[in-house]
N, C-alpha and C. Protein backbone atom coordinates (compact mmCIF):
# COMPACT_ATOMS: atom_id res chain seq x y z
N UNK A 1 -24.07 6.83 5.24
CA UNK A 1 -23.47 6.05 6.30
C UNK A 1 -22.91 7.02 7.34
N UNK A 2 -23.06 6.93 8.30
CA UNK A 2 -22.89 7.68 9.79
C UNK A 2 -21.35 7.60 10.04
N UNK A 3 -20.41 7.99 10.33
CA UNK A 3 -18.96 7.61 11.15
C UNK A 3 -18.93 6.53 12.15
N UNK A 4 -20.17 6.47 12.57
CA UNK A 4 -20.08 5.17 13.79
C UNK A 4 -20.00 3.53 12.79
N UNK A 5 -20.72 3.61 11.93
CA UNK A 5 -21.13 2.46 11.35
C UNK A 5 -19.86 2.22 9.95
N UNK A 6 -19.41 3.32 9.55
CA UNK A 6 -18.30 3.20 8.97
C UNK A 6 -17.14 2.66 9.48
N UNK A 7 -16.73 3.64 10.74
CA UNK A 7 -15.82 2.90 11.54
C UNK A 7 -15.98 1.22 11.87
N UNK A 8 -16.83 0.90 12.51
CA UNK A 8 -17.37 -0.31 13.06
C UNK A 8 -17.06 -1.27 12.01
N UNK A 9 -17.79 -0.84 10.50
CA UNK A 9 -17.15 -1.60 9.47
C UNK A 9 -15.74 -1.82 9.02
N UNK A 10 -14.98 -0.60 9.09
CA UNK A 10 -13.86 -0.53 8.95
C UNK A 10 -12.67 -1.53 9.73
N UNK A 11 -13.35 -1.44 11.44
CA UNK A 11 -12.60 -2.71 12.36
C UNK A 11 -12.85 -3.83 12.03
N UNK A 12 -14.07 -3.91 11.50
CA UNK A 12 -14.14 -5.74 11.02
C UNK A 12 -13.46 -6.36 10.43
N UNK A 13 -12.94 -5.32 8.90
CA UNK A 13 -12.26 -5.74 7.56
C UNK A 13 -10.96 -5.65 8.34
N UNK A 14 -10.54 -5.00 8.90
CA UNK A 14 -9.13 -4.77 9.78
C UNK A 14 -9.13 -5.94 10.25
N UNK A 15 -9.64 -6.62 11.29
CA UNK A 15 -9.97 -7.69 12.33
C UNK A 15 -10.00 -8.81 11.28
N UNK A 16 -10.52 -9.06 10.90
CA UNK A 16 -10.69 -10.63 9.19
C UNK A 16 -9.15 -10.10 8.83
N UNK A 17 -8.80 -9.46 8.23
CA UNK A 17 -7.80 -9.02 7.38
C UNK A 17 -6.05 -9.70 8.68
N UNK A 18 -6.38 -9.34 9.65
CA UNK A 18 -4.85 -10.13 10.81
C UNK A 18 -5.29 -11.12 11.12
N UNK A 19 -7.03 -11.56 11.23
CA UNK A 19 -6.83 -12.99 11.64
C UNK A 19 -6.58 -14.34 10.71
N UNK A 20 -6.86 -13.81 9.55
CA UNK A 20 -6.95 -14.95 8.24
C UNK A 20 -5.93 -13.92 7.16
N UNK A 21 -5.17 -14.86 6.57
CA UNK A 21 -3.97 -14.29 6.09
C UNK A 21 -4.48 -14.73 4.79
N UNK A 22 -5.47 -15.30 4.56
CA UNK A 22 -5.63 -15.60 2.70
C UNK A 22 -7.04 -14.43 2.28
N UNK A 23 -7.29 -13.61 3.58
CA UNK A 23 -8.45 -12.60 3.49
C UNK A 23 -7.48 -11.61 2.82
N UNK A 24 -8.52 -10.88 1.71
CA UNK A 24 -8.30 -9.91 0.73
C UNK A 24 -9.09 -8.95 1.12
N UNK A 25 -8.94 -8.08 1.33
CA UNK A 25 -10.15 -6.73 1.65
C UNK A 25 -10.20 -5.97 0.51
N UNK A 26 -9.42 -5.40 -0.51
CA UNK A 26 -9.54 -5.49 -1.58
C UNK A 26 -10.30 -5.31 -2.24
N UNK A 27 -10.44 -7.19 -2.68
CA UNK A 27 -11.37 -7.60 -3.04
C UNK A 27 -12.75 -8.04 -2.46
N UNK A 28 -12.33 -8.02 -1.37
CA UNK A 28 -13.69 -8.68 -0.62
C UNK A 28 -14.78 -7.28 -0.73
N UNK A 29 -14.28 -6.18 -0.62
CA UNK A 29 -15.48 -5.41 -0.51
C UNK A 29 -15.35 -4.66 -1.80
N UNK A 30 -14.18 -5.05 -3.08
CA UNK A 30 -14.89 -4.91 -4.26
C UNK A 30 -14.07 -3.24 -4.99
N UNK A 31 -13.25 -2.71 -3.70
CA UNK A 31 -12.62 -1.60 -4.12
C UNK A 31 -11.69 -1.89 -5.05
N UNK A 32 -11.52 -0.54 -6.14
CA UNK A 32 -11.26 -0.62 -7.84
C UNK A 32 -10.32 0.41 -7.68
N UNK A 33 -9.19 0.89 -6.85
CA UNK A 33 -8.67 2.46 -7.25
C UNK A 33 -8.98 2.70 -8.64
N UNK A 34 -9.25 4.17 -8.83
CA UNK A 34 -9.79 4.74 -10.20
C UNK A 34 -8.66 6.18 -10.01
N UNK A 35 -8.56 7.04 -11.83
CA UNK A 35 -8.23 8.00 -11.58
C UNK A 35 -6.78 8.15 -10.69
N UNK A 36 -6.22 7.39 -11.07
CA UNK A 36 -4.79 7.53 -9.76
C UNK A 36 -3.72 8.30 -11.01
N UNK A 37 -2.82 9.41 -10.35
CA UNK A 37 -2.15 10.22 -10.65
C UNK A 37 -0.81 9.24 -11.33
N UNK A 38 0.42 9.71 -12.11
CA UNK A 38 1.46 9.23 -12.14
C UNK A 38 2.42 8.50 -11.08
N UNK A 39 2.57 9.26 -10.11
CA UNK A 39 2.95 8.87 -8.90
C UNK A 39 2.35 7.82 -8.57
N UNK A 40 0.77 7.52 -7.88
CA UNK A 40 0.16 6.86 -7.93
C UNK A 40 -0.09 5.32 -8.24
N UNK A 41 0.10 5.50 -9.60
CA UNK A 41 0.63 4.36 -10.70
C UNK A 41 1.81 3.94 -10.30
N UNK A 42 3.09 4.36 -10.41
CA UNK A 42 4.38 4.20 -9.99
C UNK A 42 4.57 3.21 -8.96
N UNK A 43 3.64 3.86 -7.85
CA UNK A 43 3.88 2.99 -6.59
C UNK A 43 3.42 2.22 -6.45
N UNK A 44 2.28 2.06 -6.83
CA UNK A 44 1.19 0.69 -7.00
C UNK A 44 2.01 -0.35 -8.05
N UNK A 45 2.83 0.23 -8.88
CA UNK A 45 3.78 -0.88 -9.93
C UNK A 45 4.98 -1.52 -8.80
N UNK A 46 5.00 -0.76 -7.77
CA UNK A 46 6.38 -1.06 -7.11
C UNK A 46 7.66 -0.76 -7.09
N UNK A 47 7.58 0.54 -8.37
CA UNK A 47 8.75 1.59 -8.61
C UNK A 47 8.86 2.72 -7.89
N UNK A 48 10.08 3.58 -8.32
CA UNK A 48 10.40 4.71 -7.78
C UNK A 48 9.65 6.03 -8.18
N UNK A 49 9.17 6.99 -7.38
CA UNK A 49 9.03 8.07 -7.97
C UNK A 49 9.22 8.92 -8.58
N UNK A 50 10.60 8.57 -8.02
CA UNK A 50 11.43 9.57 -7.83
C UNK A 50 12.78 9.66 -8.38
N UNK A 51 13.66 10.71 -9.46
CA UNK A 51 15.09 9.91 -10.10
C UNK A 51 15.91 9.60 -9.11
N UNK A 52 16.61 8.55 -9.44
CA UNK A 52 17.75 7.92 -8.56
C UNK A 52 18.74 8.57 -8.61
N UNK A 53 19.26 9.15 -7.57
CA UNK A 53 20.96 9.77 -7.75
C UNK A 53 21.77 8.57 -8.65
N UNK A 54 22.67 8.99 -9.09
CA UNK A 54 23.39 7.86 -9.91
C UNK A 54 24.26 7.37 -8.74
N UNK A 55 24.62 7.80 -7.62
CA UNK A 55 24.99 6.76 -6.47
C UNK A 55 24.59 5.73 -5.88
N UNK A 56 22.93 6.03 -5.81
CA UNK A 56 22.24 5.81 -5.23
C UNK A 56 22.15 4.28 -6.32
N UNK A 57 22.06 4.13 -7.52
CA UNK A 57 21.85 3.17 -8.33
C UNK A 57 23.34 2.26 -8.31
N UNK A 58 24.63 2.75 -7.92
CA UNK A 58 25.70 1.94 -7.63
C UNK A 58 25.28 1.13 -6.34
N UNK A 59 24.70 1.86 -5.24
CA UNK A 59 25.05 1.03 -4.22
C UNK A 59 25.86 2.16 -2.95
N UNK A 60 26.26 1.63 -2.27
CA UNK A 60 27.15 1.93 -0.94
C UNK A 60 27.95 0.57 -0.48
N UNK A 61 29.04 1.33 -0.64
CA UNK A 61 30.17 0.38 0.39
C UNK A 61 29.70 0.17 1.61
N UNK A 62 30.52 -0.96 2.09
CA UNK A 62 29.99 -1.56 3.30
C UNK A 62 30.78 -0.92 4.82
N UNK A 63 29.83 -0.83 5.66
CA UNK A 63 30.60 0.22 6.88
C UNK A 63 30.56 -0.48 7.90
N UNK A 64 31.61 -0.88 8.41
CA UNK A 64 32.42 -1.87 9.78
C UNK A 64 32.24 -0.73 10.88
N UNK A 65 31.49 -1.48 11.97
CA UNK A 65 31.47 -0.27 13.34
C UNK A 65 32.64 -1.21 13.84
């Protein structure tokens, strides 16, 4: 496949994908991520990478301008 015809494909699935909101690209063209690292995994679960400061897991007080 050439860059022209890739691209070209690429705007379509882009273009379907903002005009119809129940379009899956995804699935529509069948992509499987494979081989994905720890990290990878993590984020695709919707977790952190990364350890949480133990502040960071309390929270922050609230700041009045």
């Amino acid at each position: 496949m050439v860059p022209r015809q890739f691209l070209r494909q690429f705007v379509n699935i882009l273009d379907l994908a903002s005009e119809n909101d129940e379009f899956d690209p995804m699935s529509a063209e069948g992509f499987e991520p494979t081989d994905l690292n720890e990290v990878e995994l993590l984020i695709r679960e919707g977790r952190t990478y990364f350890d949480e400061e133990p502040a960071d897991i309390q929270g922050y007080a609230a700041v009045e301008f």
